[in-house]
N, C-alpha and C. Protein backbone atom coordinates (compact mmCIF):
# COMPACT_ATOMS: atom_id res chain seq x y z
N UNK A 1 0.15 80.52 -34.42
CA UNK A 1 -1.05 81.20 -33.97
C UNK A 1 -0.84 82.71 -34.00
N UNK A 2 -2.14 83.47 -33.92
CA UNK A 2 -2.02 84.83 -34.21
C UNK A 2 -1.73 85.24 -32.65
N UNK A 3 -0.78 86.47 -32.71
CA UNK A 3 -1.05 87.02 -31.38
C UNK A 3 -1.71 87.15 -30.16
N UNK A 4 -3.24 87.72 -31.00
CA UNK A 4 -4.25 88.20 -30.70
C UNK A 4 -5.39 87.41 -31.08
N UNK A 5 -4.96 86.16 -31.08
CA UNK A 5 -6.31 85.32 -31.09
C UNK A 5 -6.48 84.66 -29.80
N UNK A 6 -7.83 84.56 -29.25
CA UNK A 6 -8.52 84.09 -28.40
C UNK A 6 -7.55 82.77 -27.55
N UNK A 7 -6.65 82.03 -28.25
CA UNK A 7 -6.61 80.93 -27.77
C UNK A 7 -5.06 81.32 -27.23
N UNK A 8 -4.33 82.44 -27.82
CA UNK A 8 -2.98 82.85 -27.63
C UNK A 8 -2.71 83.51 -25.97
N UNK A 9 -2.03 82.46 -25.04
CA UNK A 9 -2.08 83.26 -24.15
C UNK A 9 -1.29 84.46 -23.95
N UNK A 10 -0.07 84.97 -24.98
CA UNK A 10 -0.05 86.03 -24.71
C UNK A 10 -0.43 87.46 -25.20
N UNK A 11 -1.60 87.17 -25.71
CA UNK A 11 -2.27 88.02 -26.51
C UNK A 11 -3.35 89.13 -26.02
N UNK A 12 -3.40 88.57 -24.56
CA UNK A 12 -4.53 89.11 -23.62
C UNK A 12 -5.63 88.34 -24.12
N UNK A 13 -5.62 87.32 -24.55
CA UNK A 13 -7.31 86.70 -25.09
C UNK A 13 -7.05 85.37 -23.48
N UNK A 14 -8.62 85.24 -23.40
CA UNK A 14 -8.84 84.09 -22.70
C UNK A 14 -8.78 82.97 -23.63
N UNK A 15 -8.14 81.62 -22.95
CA UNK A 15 -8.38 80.36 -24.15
C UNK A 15 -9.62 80.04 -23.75
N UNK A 16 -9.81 79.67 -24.91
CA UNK A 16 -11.52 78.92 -24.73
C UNK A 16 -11.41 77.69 -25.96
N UNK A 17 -12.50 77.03 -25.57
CA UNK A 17 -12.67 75.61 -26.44
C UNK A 17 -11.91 74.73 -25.97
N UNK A 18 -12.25 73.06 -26.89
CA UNK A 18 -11.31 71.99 -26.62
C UNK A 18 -9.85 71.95 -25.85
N UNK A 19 -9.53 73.32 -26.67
CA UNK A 19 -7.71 73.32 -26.45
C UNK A 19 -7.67 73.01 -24.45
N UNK A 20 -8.82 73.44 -23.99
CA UNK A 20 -8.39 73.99 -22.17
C UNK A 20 -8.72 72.43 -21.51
N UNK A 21 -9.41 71.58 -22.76
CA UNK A 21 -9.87 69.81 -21.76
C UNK A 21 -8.69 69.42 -21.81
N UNK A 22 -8.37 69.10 -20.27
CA UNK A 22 -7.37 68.23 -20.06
C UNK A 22 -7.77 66.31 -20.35
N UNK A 23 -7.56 66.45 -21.22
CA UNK A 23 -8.28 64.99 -21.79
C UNK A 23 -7.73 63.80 -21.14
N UNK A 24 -7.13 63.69 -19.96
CA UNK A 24 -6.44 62.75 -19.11
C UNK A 24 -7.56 62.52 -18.14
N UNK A 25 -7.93 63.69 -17.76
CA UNK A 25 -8.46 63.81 -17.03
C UNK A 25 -10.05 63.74 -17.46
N UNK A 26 -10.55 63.90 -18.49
CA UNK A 26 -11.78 63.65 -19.18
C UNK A 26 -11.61 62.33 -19.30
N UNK A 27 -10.96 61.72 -19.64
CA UNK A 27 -11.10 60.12 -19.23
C UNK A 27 -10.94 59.77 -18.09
N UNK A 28 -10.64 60.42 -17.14
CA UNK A 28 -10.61 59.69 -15.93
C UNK A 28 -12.39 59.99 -15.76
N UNK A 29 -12.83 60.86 -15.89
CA UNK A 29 -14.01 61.16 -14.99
C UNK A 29 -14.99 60.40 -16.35
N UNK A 30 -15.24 60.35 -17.34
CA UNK A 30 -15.55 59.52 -17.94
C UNK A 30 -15.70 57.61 -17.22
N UNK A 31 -14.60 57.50 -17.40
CA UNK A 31 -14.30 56.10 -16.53
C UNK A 31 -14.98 56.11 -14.97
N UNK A 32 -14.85 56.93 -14.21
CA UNK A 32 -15.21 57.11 -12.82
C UNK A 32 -17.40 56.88 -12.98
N UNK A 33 -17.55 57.92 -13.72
CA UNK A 33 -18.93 57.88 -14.08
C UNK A 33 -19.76 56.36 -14.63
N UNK A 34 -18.37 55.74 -15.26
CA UNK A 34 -19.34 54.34 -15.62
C UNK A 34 -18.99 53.30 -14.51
N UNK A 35 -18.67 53.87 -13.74
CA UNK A 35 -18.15 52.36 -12.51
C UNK A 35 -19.79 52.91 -11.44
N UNK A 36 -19.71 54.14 -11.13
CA UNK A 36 -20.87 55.07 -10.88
C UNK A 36 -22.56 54.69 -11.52
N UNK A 37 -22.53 54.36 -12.58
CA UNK A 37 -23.81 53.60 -13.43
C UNK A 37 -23.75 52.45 -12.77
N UNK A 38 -22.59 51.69 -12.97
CA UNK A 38 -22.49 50.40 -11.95
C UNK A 38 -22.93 50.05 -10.91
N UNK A 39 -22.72 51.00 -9.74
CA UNK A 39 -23.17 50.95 -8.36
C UNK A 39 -24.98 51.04 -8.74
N UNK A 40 -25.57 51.59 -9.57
CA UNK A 40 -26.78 51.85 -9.52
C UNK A 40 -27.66 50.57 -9.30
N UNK A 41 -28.73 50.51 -8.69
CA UNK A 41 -29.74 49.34 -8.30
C UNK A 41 -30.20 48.57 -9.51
N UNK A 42 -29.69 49.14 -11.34
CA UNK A 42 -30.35 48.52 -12.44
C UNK A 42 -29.80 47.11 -12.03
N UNK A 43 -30.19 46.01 -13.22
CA UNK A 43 -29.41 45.06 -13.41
C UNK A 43 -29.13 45.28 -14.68
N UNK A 44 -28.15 44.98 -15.28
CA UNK A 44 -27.89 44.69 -16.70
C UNK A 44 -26.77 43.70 -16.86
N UNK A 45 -27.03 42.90 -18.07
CA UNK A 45 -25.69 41.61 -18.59
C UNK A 45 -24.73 42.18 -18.12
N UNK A 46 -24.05 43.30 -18.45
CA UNK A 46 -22.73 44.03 -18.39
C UNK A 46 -21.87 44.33 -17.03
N UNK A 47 -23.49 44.48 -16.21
CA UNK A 47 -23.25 44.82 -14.60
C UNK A 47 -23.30 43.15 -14.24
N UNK A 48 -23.75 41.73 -14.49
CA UNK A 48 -23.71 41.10 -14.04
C UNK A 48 -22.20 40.32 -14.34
N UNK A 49 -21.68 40.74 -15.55
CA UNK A 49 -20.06 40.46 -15.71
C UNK A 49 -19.33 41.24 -14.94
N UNK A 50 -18.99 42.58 -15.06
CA UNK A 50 -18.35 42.92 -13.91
C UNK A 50 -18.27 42.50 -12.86
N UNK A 51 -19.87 42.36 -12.16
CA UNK A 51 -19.82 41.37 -10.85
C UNK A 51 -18.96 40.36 -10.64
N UNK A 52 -18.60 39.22 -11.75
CA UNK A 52 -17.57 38.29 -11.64
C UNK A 52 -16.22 38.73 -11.03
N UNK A 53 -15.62 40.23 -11.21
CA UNK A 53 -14.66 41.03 -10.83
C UNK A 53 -14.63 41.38 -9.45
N UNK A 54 -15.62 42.30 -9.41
CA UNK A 54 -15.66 43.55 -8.62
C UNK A 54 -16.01 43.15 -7.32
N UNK A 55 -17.43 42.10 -7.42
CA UNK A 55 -18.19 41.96 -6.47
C UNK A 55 -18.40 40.68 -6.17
N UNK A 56 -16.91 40.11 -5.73
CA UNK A 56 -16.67 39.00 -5.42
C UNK A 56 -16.56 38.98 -4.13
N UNK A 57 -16.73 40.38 -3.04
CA UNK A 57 -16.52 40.25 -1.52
C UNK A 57 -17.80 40.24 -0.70
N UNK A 58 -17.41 40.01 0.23
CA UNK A 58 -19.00 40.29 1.08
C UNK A 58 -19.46 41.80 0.84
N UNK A 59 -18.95 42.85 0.32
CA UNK A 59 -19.30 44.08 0.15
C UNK A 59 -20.10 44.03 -1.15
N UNK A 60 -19.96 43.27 -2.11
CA UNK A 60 -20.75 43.30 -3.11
C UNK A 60 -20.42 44.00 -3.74
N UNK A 61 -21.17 44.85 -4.89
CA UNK A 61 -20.51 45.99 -5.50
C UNK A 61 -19.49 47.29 -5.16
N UNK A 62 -20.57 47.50 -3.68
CA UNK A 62 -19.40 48.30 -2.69
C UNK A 62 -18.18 48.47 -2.66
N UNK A 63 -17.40 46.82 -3.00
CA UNK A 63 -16.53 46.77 -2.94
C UNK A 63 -15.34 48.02 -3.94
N UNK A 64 -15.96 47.98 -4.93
CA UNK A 64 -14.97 49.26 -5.63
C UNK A 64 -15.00 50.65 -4.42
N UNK A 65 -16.17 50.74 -3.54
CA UNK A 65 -15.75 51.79 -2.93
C UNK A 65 -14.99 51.82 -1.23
N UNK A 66 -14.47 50.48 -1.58
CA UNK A 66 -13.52 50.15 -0.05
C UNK A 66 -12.02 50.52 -0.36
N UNK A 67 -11.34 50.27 0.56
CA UNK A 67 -10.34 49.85 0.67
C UNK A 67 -9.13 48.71 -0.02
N UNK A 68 -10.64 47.96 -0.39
CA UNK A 68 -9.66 46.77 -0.79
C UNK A 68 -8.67 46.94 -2.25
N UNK A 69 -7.47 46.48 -2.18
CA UNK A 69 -7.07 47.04 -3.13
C UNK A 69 -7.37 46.96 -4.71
N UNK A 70 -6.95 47.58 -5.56
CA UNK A 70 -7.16 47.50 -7.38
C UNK A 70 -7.22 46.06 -7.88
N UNK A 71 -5.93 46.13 -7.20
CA UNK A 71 -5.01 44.73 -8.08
C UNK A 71 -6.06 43.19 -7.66
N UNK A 72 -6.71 43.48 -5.93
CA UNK A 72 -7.03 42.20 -5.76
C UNK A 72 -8.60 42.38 -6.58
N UNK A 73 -9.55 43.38 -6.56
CA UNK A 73 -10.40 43.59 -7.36
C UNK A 73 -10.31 42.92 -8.57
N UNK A 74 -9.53 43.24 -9.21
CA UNK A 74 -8.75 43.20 -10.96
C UNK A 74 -8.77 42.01 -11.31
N UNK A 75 -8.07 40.88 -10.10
CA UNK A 75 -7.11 40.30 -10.88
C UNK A 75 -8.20 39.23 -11.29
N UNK A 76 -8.01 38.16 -12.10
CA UNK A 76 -9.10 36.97 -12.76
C UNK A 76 -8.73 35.73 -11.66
N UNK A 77 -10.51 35.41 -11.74
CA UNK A 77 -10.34 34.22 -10.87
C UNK A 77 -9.83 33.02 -11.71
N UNK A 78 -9.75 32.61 -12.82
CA UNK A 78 -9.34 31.51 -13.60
C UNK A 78 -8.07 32.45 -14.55
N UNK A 79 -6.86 32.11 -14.62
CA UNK A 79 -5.79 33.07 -15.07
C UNK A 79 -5.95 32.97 -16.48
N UNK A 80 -7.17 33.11 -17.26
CA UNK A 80 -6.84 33.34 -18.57
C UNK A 80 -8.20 34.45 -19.09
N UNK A 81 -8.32 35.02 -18.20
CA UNK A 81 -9.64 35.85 -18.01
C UNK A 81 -9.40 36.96 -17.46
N UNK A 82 -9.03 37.78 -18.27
CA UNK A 82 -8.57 39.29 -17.99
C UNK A 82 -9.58 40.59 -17.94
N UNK A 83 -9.88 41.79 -16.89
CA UNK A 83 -10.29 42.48 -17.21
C UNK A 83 -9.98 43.66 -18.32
N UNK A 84 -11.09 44.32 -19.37
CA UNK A 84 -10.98 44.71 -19.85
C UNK A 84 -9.90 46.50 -19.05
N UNK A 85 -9.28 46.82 -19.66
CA UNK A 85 -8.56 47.78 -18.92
C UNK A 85 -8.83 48.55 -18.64
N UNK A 86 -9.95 49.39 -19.42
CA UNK A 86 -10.72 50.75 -19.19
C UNK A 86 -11.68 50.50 -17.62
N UNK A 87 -12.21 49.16 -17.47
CA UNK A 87 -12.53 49.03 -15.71
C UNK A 87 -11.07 49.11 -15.00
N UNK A 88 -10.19 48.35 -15.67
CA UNK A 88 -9.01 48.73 -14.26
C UNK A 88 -8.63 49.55 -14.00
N UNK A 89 -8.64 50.86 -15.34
CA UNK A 89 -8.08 51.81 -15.08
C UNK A 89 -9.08 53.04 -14.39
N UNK A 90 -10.27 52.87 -15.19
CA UNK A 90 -11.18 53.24 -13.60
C UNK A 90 -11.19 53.08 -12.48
N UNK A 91 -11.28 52.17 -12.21
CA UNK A 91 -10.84 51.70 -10.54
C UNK A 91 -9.81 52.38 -9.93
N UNK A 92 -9.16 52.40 -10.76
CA UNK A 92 -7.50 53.47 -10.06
C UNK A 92 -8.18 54.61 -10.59
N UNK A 93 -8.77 55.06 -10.73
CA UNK A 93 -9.18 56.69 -11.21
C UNK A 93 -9.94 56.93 -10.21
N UNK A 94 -10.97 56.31 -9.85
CA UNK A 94 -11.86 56.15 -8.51
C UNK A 94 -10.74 56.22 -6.93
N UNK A 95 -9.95 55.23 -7.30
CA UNK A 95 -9.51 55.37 -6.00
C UNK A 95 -8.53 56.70 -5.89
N UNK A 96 -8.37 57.38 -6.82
CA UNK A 96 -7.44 58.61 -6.57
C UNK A 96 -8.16 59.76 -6.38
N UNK A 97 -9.34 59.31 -6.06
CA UNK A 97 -10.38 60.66 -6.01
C UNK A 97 -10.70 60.79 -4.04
N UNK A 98 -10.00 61.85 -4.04
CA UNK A 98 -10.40 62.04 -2.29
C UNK A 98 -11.70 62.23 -1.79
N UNK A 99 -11.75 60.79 -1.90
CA UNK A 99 -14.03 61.15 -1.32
C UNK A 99 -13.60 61.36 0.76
N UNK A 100 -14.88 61.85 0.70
CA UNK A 100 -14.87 62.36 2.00
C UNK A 100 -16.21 62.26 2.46
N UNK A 101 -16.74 62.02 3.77
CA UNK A 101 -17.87 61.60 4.00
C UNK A 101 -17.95 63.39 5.39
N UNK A 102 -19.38 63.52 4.36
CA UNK A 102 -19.55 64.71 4.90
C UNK A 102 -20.75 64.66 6.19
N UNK A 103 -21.68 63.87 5.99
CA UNK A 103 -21.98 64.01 7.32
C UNK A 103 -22.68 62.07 7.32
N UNK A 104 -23.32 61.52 8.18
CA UNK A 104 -22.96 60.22 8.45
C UNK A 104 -24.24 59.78 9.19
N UNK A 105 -25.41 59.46 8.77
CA UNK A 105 -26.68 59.09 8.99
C UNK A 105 -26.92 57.79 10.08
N UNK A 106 -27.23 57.77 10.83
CA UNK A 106 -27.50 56.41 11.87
C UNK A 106 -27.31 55.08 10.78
N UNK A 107 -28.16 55.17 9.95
CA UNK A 107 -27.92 53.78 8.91
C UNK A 107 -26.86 53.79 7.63
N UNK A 108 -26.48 55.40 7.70
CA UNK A 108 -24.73 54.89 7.19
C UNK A 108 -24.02 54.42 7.98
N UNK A 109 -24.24 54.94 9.33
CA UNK A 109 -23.13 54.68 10.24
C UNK A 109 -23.11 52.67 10.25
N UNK A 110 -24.46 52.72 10.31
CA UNK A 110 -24.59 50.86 10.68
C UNK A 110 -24.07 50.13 9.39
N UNK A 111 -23.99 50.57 8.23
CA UNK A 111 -23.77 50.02 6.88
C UNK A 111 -22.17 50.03 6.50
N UNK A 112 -21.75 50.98 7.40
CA UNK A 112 -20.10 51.13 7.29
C UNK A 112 -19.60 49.69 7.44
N UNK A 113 -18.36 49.50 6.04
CA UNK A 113 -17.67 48.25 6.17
C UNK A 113 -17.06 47.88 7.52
N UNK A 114 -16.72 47.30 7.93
CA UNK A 114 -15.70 46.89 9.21
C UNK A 114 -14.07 46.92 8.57
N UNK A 115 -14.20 45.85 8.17
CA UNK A 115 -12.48 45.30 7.38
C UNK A 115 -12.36 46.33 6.22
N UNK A 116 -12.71 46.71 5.61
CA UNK A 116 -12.33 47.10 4.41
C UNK A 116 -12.73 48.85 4.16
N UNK A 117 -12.59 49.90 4.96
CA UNK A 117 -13.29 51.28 4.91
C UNK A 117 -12.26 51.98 4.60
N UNK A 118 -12.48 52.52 3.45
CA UNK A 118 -12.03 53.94 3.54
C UNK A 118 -11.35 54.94 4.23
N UNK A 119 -12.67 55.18 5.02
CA UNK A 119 -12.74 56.64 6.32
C UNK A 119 -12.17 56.03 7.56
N UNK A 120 -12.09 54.51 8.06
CA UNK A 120 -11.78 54.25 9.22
C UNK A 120 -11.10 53.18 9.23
N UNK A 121 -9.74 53.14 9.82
CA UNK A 121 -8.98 52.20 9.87
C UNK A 121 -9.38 50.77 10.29
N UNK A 122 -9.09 49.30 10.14
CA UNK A 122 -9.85 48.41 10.18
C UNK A 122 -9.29 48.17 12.31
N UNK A 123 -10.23 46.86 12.73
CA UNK A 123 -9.39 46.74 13.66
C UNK A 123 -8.29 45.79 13.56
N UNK A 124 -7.56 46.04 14.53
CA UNK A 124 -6.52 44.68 14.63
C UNK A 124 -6.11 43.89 15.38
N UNK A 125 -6.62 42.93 14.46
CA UNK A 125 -6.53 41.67 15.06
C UNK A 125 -6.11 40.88 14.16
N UNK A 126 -5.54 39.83 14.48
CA UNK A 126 -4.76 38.51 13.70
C UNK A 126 -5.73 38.19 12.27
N UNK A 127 -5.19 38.08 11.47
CA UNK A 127 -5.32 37.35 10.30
C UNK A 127 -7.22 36.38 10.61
N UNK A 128 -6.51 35.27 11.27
CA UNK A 128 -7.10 34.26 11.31
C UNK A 128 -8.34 34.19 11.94
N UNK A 129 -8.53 35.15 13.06
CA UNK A 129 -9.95 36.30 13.86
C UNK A 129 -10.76 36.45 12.45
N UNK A 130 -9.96 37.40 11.73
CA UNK A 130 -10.81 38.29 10.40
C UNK A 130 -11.35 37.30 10.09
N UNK A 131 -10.68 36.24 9.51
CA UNK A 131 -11.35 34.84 8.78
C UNK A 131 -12.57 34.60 9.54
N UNK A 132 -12.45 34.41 10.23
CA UNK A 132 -13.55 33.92 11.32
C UNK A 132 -14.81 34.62 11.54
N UNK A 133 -14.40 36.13 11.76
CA UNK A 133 -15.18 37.12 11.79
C UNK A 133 -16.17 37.19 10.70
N UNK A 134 -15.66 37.08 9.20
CA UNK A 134 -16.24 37.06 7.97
C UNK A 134 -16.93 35.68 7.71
N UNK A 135 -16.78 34.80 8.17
CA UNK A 135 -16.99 33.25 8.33
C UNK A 135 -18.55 33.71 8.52
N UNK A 136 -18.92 34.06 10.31
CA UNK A 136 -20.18 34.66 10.57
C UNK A 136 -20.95 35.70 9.75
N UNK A 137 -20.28 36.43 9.13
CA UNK A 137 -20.62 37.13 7.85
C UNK A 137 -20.94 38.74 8.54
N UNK A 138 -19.68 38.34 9.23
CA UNK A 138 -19.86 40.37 10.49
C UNK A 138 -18.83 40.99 9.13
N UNK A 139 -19.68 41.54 8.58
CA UNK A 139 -18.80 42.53 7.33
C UNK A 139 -18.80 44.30 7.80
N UNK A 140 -20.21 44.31 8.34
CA UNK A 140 -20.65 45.97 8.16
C UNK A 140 -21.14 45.84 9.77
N UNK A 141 -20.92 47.08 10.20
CA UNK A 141 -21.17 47.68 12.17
C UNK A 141 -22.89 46.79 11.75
N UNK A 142 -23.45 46.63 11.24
CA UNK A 142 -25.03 46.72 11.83
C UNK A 142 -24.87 44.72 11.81
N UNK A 143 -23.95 43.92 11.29
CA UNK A 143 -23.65 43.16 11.54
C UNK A 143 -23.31 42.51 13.12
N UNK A 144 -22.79 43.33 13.35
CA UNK A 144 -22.61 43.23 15.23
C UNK A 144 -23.40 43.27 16.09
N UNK A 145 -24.66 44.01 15.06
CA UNK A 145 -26.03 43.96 16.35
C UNK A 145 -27.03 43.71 16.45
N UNK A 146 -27.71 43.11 17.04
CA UNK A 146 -29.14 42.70 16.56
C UNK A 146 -30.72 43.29 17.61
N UNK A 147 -31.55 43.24 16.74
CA UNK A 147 -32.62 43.81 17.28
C UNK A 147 -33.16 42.11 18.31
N UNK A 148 -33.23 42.58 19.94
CA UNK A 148 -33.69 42.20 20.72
C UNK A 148 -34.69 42.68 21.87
N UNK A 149 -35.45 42.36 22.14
CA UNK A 149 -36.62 42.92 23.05
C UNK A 149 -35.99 43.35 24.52
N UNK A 150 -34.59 42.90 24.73
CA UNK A 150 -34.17 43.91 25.97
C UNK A 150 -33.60 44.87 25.99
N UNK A 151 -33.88 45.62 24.38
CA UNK A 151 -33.16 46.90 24.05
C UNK A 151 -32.79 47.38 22.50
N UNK A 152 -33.08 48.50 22.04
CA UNK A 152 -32.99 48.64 20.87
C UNK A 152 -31.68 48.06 20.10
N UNK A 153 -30.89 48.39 20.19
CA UNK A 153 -29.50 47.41 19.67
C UNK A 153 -29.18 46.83 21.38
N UNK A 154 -28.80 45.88 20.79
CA UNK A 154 -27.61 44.87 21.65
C UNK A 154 -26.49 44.07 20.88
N UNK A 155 -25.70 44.23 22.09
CA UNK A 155 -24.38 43.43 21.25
C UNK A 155 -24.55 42.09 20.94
N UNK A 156 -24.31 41.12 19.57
CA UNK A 156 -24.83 40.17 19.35
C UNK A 156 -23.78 38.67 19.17
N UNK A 157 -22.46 38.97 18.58
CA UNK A 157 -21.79 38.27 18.81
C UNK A 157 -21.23 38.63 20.47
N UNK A 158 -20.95 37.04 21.05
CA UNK A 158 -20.19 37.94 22.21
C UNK A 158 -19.17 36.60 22.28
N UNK A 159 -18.01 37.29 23.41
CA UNK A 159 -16.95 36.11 23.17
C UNK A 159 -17.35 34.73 23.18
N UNK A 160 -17.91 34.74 24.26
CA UNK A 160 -18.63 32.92 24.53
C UNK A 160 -19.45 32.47 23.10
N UNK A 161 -19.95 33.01 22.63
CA UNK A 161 -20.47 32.33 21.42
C UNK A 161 -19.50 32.20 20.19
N UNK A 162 -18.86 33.01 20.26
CA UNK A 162 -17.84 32.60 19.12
C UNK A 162 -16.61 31.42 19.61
N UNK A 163 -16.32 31.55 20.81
CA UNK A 163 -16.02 30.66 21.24
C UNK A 163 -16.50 28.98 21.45
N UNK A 164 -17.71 29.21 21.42
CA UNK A 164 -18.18 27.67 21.06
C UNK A 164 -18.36 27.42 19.93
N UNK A 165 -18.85 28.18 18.83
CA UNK A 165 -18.91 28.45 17.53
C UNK A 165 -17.96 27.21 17.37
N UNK A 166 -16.70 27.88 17.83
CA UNK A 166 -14.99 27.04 17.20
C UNK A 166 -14.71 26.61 17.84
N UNK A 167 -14.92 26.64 19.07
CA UNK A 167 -14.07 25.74 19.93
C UNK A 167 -12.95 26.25 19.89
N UNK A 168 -12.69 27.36 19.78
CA UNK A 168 -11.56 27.96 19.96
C UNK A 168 -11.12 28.50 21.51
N UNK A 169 -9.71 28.46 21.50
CA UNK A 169 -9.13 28.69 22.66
C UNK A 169 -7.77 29.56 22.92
N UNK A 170 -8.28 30.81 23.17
CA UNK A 170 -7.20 31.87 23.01
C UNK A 170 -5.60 31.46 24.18
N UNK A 171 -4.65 31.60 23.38
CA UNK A 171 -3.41 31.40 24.44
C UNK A 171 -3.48 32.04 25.64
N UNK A 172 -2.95 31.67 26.91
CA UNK A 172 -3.03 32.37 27.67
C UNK A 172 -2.20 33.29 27.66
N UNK A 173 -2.21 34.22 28.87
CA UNK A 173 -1.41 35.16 28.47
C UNK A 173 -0.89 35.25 30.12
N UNK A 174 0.83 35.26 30.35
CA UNK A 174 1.08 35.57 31.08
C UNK A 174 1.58 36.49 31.61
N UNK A 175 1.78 35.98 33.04
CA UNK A 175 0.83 37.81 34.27
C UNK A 175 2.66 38.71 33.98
């Protein structure tokens, strides 16, 4: 290269053009943008195959934007049925992107996953609770509450009902 050409950095020229795309990174955001078309309300064939993948949880499509991990997203429900790689490798391109929730609307707040968030650690409790929990289909906070006439939200599961639900019977615990 010439000295003093445009693209030479020590020439005093600014680089400009192709040479400055970090093309790693143009595919990542490439990839990020079509998982992004995805989430959109269309339907299409393409979005209803992915679904076989992605949106196999109670989160539904969402799910690419939880917690849950790549690999369990990824992997094929019948082992001879592989995703194409450019979704897997999106998915990990997505998840390396530090989203941040900037401010948090009454009906985001209610739509927030429970088990599987991002922004907020899940709770904890045993394995076999979660099962249970998801059983009733309590995925997201607005799940927990229901509209009743003795008050705008009320709490809707409560122990006694899940407890007869199962017939379950917590160990005691001694004093």
């Amino acid at each position: 290269k010439e000295p003093y050409s445009p693209a030479h950095p020590q020439g005093g020229g600014v680089a400009i053009g192709i040479g400055l795309l970090d093309w790693n990174s143009h595919v990542k955001a490439m990839q990020v943008k079509w998982l992004l078309k995805y989430l959109d309300a269309s339907v299409s064939t393409w979005k209803l195959i992915l679904d076989c993948w992605f949106a196999r949880s109670s989160l539904g499509r969402a799910a690419i934007l939880s917690s849950i991990q790549a690999k369990v997203l990824t992997k094929s429900m019948r082992g001879n049925i592989a995703l194409p790689p450019f979704w897997s490798q999106a998915l990990g391109a997505l998840h390396e992107l530090p989203l941040t929730q900037i401010s948090l609307s009454r009906d985001g707040a209610l739509s927030q996953p429970i088990w599987d968030n991002r922004h907020y650690p899940p709770p904890k409790i045993p394995p076999r609770l979660r099962d249970r929990w998801e059983s009733l289909q309590v995925t997201v906070v607005h799940n927990t509450f229901s509209d009743r006439p003795r008050g705008l939200m009320s709490f809707h599961y409560g122990r006694e009902s899940i407890l007869h639900r199962y017939r379950f019977r917590p160990p005691l615990l001694s004093k």
